[in-house]
N, C-alpha and C. Protein backbone atom coordinates (compact mmCIF):
# COMPACT_ATOMS: atom_id res chain seq x y z
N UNK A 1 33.02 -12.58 40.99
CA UNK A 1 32.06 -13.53 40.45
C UNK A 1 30.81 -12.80 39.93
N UNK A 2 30.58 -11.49 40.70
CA UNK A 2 29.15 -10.94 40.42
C UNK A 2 29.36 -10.32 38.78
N UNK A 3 30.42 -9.72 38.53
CA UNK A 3 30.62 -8.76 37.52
C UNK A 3 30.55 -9.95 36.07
N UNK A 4 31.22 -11.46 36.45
CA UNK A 4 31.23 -12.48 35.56
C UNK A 4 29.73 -12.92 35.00
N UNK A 5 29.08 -12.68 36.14
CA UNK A 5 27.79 -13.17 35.92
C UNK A 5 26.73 -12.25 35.31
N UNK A 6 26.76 -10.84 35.43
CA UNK A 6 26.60 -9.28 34.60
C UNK A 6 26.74 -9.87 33.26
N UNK A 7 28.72 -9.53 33.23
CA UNK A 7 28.63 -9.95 31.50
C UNK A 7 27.93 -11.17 30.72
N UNK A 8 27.97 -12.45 31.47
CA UNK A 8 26.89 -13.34 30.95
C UNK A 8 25.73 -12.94 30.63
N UNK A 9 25.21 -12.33 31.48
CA UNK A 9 23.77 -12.25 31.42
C UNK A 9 23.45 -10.85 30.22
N UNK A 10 24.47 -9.99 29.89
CA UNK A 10 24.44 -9.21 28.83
C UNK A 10 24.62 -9.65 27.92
N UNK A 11 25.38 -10.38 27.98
CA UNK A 11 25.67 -11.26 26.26
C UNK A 11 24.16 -12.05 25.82
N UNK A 12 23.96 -12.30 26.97
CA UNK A 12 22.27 -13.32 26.72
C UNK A 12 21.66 -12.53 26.46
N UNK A 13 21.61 -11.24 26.86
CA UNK A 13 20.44 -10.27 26.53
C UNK A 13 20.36 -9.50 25.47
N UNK A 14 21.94 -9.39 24.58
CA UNK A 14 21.73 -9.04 23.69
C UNK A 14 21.69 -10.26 22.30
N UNK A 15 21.93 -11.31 22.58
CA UNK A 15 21.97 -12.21 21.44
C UNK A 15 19.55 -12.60 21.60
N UNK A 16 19.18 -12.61 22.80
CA UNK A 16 18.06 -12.06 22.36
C UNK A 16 17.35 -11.23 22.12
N UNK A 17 18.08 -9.85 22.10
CA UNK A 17 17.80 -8.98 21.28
C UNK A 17 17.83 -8.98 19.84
N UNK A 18 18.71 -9.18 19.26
CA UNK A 18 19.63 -9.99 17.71
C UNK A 18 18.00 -10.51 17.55
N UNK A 19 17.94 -11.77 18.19
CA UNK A 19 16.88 -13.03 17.62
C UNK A 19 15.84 -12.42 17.76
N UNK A 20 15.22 -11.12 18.35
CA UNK A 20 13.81 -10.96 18.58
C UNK A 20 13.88 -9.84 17.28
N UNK A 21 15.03 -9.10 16.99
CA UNK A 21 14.63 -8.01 15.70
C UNK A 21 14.95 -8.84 14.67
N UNK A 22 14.91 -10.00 14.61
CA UNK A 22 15.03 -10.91 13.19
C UNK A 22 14.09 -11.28 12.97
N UNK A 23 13.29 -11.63 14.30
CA UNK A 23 11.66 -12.57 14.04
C UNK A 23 10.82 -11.37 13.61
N UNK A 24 11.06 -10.06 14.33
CA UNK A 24 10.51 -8.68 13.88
C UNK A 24 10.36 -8.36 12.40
N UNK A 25 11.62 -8.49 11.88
CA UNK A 25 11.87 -8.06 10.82
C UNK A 25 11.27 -9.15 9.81
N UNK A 26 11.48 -10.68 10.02
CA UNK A 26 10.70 -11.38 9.13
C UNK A 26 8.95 -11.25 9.08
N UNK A 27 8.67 -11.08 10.56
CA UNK A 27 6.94 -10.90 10.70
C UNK A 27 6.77 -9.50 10.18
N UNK A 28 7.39 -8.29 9.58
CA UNK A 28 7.12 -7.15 9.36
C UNK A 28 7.11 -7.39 7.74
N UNK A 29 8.37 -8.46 6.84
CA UNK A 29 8.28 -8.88 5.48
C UNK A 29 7.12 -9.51 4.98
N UNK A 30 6.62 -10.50 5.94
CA UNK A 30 5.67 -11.25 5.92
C UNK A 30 4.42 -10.54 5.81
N UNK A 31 4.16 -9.46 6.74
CA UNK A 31 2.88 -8.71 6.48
C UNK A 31 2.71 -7.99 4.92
N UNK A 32 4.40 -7.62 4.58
CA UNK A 32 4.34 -6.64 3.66
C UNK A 32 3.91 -7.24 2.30
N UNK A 33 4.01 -8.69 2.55
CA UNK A 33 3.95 -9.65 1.23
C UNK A 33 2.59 -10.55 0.98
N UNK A 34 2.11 -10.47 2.52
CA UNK A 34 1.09 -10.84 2.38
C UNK A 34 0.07 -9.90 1.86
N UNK A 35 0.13 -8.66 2.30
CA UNK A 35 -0.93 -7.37 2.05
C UNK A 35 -0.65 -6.84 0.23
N UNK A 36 0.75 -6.86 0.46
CA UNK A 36 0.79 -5.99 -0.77
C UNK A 36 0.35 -4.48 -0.37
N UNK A 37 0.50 -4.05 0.72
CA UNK A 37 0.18 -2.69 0.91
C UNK A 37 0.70 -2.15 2.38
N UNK A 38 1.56 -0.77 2.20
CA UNK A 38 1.42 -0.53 3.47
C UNK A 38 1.15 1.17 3.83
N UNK A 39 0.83 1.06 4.60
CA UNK A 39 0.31 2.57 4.76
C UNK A 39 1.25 3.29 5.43
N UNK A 40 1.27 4.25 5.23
CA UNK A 40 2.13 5.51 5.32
C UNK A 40 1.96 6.71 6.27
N UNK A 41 1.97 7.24 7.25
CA UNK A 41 1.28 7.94 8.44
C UNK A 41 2.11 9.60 8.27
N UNK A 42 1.50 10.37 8.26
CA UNK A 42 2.29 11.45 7.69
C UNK A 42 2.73 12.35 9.27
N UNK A 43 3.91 12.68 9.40
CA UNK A 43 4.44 12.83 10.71
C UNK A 43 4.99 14.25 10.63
N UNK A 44 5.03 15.08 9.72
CA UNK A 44 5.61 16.57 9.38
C UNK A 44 6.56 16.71 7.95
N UNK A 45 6.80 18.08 8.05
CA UNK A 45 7.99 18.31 7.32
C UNK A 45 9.05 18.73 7.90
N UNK A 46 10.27 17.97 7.26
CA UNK A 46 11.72 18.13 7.70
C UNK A 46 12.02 19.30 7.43
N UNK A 47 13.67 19.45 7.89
CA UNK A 47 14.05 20.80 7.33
C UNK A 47 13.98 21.10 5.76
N UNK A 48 14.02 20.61 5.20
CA UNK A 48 14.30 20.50 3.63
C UNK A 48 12.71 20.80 3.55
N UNK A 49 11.65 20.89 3.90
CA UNK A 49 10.60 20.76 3.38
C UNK A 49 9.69 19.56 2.55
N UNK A 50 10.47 18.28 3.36
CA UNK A 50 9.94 17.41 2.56
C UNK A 50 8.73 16.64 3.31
N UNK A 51 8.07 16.09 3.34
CA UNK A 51 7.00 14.98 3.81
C UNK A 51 7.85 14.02 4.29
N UNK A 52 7.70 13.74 5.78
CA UNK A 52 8.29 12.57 6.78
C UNK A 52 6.35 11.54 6.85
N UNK A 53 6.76 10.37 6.41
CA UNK A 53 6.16 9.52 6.85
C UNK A 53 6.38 8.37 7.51
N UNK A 54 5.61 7.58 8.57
CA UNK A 54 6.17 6.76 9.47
C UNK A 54 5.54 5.19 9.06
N UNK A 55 6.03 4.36 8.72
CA UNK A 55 5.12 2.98 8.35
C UNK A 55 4.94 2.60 9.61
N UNK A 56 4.46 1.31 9.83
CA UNK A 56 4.08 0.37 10.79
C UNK A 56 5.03 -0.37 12.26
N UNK A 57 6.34 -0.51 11.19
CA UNK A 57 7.38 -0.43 11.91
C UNK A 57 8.15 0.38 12.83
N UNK A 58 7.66 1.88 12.58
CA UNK A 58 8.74 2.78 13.03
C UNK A 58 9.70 3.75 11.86
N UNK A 59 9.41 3.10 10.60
CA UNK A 59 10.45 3.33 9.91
C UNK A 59 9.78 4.63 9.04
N UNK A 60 10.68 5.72 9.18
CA UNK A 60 10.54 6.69 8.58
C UNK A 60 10.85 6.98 7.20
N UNK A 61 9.93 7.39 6.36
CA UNK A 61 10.14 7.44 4.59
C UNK A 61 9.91 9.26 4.52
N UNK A 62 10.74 9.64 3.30
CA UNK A 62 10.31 10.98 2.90
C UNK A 62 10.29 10.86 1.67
N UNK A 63 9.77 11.94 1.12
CA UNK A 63 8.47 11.99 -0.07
C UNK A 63 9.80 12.81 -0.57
N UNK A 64 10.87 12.26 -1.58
CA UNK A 64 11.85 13.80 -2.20
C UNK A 64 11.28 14.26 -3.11
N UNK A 65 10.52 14.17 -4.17
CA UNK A 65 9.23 14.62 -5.21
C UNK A 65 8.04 14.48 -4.89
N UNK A 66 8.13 15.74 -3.76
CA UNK A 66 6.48 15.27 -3.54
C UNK A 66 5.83 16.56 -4.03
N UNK A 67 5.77 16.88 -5.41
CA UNK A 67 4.88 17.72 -6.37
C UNK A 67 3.58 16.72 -6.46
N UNK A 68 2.61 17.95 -6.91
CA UNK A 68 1.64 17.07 -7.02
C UNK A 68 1.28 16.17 -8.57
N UNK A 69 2.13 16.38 -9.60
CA UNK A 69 1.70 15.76 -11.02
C UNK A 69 2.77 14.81 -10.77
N UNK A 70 3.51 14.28 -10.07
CA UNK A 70 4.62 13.36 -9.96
C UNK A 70 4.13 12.21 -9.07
N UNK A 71 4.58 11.11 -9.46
CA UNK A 71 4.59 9.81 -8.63
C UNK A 71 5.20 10.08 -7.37
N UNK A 72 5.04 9.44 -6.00
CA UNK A 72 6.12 9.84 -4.78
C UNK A 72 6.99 9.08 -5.27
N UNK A 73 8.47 9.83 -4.95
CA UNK A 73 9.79 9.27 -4.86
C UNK A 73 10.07 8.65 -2.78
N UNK A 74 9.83 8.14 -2.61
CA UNK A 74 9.91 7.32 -1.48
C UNK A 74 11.24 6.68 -1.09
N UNK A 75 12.33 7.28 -0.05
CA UNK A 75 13.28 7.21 0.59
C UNK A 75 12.88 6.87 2.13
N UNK A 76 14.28 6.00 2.50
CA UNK A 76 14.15 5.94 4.21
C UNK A 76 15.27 7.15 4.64
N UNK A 77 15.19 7.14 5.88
CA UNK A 77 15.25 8.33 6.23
C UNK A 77 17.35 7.74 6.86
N UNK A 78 17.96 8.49 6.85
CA UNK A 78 19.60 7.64 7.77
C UNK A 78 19.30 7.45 8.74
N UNK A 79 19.71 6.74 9.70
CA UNK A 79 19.63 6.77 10.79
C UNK A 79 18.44 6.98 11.62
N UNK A 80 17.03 6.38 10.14
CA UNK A 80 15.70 7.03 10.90
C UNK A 80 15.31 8.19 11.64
N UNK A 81 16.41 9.19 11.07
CA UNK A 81 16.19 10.33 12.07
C UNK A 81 15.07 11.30 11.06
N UNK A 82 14.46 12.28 12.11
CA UNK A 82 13.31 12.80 11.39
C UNK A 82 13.78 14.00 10.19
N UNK A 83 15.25 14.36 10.80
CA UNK A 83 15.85 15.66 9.75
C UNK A 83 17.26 14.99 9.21
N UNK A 84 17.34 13.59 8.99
CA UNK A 84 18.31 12.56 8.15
C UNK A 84 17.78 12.69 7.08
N UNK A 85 19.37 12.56 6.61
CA UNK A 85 19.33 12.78 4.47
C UNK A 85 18.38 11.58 4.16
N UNK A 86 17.99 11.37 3.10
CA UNK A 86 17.65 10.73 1.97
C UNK A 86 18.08 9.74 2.33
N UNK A 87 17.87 8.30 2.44
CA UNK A 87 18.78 7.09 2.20
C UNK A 87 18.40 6.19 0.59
N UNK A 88 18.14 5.15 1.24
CA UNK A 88 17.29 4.09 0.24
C UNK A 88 16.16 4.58 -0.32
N UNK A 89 16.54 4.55 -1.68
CA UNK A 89 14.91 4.73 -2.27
C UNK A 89 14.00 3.48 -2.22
N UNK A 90 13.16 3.23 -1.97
CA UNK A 90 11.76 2.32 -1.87
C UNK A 90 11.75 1.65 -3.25
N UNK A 91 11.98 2.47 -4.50
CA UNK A 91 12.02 1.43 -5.75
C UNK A 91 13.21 0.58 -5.87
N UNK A 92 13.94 0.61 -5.08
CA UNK A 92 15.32 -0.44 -5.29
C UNK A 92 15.33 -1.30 -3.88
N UNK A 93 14.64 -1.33 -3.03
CA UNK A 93 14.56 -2.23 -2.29
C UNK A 93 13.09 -3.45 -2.58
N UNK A 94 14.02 -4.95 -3.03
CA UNK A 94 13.02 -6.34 -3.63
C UNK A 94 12.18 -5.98 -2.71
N UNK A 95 12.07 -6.31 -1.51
CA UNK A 95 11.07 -6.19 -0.53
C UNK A 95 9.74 -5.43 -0.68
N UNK A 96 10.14 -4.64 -1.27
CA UNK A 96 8.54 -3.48 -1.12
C UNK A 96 7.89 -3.49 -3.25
N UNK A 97 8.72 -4.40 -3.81
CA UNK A 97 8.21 -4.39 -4.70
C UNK A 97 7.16 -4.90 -5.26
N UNK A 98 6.49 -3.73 -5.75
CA UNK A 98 4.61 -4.57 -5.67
C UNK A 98 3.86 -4.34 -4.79
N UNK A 99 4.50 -3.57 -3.91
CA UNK A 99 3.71 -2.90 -2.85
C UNK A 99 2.95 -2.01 -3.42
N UNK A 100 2.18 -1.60 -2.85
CA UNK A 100 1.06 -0.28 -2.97
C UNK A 100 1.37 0.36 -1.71
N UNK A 101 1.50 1.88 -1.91
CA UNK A 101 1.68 2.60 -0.65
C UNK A 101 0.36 3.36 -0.76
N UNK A 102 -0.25 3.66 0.78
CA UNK A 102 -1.36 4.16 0.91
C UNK A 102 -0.95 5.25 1.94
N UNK A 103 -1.32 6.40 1.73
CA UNK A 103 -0.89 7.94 2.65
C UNK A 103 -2.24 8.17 3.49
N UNK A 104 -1.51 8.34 5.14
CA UNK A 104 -3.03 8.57 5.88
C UNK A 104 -2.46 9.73 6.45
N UNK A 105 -3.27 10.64 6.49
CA UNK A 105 -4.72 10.88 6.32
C UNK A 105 -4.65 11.05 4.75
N UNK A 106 -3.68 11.33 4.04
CA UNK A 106 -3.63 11.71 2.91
C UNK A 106 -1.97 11.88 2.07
N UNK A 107 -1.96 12.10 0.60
CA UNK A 107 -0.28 12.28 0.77
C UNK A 107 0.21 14.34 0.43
N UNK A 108 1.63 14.28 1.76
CA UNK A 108 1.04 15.93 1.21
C UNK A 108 2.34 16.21 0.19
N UNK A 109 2.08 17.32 -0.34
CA UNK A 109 2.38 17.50 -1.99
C UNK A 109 2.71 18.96 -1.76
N UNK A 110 3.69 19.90 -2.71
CA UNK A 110 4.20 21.02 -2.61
C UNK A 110 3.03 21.59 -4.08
């Protein structure tokens, strides 16, 4: 009976897990749409030598053109890992379009 009552109580715990990174994820869209801006926290360079930045969320972006006469090319990172390839570029995800990205302390550049 005890082990029946385990798996219940895991299934509950993860279906509110599910519902709490949905309300997350809508209150994280919501900020992004309300601001029109999100800032960018600069966290190192990967192996590749690129600029790892961390938004608000957690979510890690790297800079793959980060010269300094160039616009940033802005990718998430796979698997959010800090030395993960390239994923999504930032200009093809609706969500962040119209955003303004802001680099703190600054954005760094090769």
């Amino acid at each position: 009976m005890e082990k029946a009552d385990e798996k219940k109580q895991r299934e509950t715990d993860i279906v509110a897990l599910h519902s709490l990174a949905k309300k997350t994820k809508e209150r994280q869209d919501k900020r992004i749409m309300e601001n029109k801006e999100m800032i960018l926290t600069f966290i190192g360079m990967d192996g590749w030598d690129r600029p790892v930045y961390k938004d608000f969320t957690g979510r890690l972006w790297k800079d793959v053109n980060p010269r300094k006469d160039y616009a940033p090319e802005l990718c998430t990172s796979v698997d959010n890992e800090f030395d993960g390839e390239p994923d999504c570029s930032m200009r093809n995800l609706k969500r962040y379009e119209g955003v303004k990205v802001v680099f703190s302390p600054e954005r760094v550049v090769w």
